[in-house]
N, C-alpha and C. Protein backbone atom coordinates (compact mmCIF):
# COMPACT_ATOMS: atom_id res chain seq x y z
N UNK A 1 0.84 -1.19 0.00
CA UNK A 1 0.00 0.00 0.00
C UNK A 1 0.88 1.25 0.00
N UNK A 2 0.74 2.53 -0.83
CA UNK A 2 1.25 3.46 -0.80
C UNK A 2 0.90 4.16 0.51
N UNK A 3 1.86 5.49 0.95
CA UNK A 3 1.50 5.83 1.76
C UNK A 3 0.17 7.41 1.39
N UNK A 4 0.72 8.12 0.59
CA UNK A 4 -0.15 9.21 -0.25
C UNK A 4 -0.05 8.84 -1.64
N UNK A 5 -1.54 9.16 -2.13
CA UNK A 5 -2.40 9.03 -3.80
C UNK A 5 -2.41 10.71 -3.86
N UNK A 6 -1.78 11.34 -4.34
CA UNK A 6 -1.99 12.90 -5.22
C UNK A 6 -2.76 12.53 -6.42
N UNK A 7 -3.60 13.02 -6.46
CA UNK A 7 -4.75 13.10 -7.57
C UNK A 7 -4.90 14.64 -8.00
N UNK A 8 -4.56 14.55 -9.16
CA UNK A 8 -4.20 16.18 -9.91
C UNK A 8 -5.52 16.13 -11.16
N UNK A 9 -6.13 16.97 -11.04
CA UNK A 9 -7.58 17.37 -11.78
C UNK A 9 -6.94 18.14 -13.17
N UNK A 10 -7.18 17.25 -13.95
CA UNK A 10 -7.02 18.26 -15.27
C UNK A 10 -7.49 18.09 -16.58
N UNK A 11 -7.57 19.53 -16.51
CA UNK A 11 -9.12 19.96 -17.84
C UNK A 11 -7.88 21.15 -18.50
N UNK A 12 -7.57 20.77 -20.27
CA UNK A 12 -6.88 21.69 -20.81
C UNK A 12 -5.74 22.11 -20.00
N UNK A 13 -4.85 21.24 -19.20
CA UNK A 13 -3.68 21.57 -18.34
C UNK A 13 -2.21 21.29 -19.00
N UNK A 14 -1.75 20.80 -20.13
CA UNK A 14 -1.09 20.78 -21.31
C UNK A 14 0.66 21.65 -20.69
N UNK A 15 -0.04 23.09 -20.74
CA UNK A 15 1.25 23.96 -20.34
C UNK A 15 1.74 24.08 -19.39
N UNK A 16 0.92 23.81 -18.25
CA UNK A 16 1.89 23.65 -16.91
C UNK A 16 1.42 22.02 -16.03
N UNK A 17 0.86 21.34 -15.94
CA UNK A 17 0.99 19.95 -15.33
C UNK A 17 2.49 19.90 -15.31
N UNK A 18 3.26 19.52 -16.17
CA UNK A 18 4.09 19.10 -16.13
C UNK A 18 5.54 19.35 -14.47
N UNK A 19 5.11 20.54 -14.41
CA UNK A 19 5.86 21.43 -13.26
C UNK A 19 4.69 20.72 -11.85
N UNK A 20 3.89 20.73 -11.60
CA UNK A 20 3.10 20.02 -10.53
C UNK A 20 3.57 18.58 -10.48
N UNK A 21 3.42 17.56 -11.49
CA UNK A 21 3.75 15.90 -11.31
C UNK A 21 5.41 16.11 -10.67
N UNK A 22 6.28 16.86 -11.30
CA UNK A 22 7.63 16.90 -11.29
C UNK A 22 7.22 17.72 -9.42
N UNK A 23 6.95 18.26 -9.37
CA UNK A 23 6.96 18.59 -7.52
C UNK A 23 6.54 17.40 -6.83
N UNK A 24 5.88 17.34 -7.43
CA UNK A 24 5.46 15.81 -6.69
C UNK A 24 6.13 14.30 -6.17
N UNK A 25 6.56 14.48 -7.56
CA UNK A 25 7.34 13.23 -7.94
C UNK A 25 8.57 13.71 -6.66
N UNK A 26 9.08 15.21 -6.50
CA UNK A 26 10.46 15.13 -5.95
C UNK A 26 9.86 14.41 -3.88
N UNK A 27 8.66 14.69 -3.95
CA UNK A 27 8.31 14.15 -2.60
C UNK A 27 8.35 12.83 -2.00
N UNK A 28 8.61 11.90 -2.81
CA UNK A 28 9.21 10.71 -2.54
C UNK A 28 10.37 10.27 -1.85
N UNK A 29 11.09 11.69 -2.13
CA UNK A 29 12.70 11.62 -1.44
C UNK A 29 13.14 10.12 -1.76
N UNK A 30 13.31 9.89 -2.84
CA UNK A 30 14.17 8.16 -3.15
C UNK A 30 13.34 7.26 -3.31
N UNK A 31 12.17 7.44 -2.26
CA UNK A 31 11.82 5.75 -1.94
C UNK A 31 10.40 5.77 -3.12
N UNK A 32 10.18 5.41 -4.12
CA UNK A 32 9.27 5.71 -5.22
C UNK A 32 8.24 4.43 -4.63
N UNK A 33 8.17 3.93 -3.74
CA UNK A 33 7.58 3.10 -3.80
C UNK A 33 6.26 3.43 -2.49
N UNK A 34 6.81 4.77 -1.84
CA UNK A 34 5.70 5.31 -1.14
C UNK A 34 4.40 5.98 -1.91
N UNK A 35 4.63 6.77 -3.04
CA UNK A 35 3.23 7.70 -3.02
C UNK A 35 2.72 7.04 -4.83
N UNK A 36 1.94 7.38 -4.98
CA UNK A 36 1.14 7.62 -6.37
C UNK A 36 0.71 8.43 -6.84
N UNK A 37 1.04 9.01 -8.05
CA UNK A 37 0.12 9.90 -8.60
C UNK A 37 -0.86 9.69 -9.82
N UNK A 38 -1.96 10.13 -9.66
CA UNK A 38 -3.23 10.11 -10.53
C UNK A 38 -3.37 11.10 -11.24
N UNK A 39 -3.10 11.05 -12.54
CA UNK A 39 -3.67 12.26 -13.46
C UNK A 39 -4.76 12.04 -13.85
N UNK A 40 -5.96 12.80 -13.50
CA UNK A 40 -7.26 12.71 -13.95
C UNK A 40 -7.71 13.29 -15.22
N UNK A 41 -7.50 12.97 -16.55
CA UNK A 41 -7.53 14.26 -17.42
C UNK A 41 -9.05 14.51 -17.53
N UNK A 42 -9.80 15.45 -17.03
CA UNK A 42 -11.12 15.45 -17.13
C UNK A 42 -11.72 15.73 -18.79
N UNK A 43 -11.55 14.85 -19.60
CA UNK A 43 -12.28 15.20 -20.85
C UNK A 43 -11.86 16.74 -21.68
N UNK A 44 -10.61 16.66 -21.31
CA UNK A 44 -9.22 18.04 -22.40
C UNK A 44 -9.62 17.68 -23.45
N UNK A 45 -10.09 18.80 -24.51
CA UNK A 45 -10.34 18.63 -25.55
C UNK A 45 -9.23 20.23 -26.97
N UNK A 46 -8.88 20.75 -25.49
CA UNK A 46 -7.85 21.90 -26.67
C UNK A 46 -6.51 22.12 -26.67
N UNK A 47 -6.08 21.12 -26.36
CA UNK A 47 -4.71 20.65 -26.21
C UNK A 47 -4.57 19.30 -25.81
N UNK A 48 -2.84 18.70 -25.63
CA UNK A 48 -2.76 17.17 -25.35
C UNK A 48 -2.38 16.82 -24.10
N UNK A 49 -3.53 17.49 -23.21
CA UNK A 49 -3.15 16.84 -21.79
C UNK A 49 -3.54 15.36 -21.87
N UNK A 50 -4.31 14.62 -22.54
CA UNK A 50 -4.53 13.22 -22.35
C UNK A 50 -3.06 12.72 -22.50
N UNK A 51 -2.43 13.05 -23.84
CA UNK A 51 -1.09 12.30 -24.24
C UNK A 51 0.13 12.40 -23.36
N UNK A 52 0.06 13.88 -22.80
CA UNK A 52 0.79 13.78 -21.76
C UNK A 52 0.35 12.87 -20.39
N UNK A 53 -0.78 13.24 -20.04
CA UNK A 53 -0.65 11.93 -19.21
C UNK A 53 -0.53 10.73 -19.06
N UNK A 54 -0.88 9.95 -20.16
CA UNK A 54 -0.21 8.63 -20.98
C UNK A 54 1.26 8.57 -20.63
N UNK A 55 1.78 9.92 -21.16
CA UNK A 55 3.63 9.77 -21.41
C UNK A 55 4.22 9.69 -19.80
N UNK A 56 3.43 10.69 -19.17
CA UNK A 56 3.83 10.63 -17.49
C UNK A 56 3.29 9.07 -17.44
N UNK A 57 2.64 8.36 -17.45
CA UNK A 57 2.13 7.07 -17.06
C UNK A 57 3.36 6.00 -17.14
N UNK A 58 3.58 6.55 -18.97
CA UNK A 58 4.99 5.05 -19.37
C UNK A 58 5.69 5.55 -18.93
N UNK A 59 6.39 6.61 -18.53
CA UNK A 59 7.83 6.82 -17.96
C UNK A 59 8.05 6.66 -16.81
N UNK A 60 6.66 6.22 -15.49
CA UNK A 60 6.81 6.37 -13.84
C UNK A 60 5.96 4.91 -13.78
N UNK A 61 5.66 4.04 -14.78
CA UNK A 61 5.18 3.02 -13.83
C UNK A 61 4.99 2.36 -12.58
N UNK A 62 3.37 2.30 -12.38
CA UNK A 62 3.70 1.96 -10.94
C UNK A 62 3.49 2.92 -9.47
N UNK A 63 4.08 4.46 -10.22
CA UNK A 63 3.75 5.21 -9.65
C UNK A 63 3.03 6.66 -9.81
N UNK A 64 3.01 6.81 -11.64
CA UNK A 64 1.79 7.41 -11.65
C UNK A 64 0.82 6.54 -13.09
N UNK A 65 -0.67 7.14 -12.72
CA UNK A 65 -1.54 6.42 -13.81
C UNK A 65 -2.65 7.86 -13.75
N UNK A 66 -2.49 7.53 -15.59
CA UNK A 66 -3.60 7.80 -16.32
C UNK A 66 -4.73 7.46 -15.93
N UNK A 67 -6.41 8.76 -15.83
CA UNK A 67 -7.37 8.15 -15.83
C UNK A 67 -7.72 9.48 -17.15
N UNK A 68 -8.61 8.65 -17.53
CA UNK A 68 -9.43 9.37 -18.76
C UNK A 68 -11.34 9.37 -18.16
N UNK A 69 -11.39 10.51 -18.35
CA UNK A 69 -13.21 10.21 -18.40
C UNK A 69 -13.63 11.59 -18.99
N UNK A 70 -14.88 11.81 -19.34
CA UNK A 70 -16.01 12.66 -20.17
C UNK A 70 -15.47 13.79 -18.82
N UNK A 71 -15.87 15.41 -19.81
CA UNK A 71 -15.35 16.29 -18.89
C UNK A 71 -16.61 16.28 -17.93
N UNK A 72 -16.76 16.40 -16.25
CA UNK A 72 -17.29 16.17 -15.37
C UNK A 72 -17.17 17.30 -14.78
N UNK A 73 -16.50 18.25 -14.58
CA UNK A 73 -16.05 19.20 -14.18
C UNK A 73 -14.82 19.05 -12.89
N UNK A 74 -14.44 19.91 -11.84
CA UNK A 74 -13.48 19.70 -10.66
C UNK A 74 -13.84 18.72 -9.67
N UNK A 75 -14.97 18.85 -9.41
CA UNK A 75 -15.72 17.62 -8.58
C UNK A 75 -15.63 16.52 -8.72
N UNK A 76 -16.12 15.92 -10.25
CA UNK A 76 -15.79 15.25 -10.49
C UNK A 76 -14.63 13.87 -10.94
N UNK A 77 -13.64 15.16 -11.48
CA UNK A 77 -12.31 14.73 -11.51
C UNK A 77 -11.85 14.21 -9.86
N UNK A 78 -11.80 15.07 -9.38
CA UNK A 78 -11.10 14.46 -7.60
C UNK A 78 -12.17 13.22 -6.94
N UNK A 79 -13.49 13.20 -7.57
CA UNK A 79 -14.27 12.16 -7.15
C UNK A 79 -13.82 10.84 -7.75
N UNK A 80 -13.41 11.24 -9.26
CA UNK A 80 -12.24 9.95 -9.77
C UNK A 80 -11.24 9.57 -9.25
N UNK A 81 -9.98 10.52 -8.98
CA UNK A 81 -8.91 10.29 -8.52
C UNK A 81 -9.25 9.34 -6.70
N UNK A 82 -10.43 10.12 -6.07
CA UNK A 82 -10.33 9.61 -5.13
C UNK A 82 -10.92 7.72 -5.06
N UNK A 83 -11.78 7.57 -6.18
CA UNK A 83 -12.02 6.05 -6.76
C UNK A 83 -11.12 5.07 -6.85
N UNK A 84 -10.12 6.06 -7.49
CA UNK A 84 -8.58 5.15 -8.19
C UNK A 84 -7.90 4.71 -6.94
N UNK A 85 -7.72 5.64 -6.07
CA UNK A 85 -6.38 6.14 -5.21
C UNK A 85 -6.46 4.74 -3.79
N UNK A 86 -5.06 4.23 -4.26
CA UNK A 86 -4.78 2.92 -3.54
C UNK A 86 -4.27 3.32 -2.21
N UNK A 87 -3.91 4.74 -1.68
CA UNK A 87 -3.02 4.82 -0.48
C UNK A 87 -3.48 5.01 0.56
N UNK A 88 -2.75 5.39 1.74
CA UNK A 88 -3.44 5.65 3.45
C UNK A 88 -4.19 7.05 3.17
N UNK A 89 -3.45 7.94 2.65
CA UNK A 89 -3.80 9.33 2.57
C UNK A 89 -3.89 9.64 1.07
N UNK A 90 -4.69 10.95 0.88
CA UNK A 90 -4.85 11.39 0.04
C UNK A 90 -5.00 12.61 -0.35
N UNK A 91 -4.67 13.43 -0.94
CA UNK A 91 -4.29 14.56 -1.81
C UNK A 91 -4.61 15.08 -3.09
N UNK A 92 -5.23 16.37 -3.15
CA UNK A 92 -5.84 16.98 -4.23
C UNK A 92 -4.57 17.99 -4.29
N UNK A 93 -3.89 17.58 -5.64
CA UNK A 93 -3.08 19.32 -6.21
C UNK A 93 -3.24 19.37 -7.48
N UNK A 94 -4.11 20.98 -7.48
CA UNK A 94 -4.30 20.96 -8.88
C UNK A 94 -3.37 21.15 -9.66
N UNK A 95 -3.68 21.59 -11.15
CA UNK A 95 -2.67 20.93 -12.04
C UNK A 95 -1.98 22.17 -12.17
N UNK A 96 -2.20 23.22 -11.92
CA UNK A 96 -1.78 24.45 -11.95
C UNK A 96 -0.97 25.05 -10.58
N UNK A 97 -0.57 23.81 -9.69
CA UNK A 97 -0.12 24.09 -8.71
C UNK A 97 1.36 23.27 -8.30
N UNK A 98 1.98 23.51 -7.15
CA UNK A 98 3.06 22.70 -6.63
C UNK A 98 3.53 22.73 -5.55
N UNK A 99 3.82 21.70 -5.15
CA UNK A 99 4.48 21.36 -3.60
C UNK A 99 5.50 21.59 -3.07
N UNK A 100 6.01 22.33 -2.33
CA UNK A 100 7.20 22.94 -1.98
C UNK A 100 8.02 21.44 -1.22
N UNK A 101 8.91 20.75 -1.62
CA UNK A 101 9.88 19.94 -1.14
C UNK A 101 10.18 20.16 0.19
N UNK A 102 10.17 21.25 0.74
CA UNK A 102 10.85 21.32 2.36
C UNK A 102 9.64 21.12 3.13
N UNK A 103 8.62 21.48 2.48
CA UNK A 103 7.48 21.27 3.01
C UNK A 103 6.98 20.38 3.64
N UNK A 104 6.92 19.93 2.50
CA UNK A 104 6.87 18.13 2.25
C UNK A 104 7.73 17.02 2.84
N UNK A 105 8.69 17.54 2.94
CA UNK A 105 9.84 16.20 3.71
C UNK A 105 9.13 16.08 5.54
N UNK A 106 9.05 17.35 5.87
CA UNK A 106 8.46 16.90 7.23
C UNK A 106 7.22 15.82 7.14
N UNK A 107 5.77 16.12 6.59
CA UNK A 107 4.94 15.57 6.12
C UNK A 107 5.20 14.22 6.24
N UNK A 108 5.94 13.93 4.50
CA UNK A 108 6.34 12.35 4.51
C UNK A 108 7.00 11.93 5.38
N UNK A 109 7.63 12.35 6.14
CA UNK A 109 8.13 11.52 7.88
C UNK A 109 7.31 10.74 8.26
């Protein structure tokens, strides 16, 4: 069992996701086998946030996954992620956002 599922909501998030998963990802501090991340792409239709989240999927196996569904709106998306999400705890950061590392290291203690 992981210890935190981050579930990141995204609708048309293409230009910056990428900077949120990568904060994320650094919260593991080594051990990749504590957290997960969920990209929810809520039904993006004006850019390639689906493909990017695919590409984040094959390159972190294991520790993050693709979900795809019809756009639902914010609610919905985190009502997915929270469906998916295998861990003790759980976490909404949107896709337009990021986790400060020093922050975070106390936390994951």
């Amino acid at each position: 069992m992981k210890t935190v599922s981050f579930a990141i909501p995204c609708y048309n998030s293409a230009d910056y996701m990428d900077t949120c998963i990568e904060s994320i990802l650094e919260c593991d501090f080594g051990n990749r086998n504590d957290i997960e991340i969920l990209i929810v792409d809520d039904g993006s239709t004006k850019d390639n946030t689906a493909e990017k989240a695919d590409e984040w999927e094959r390159r972190h196996p294991g520790i993050i996954r693709a979900i795809h569904q019809e756009n639902g709106g914010h609610g919905a998306a985190v009502n997915a992620g929270l469906e998916h999400a295998t861990g003790r705890y759980f976490k909404v950061v949107d896709s337009d956002d990021w986790l400060d590392r020093e922050a975070m290291e106390s936390i994951m203690r």
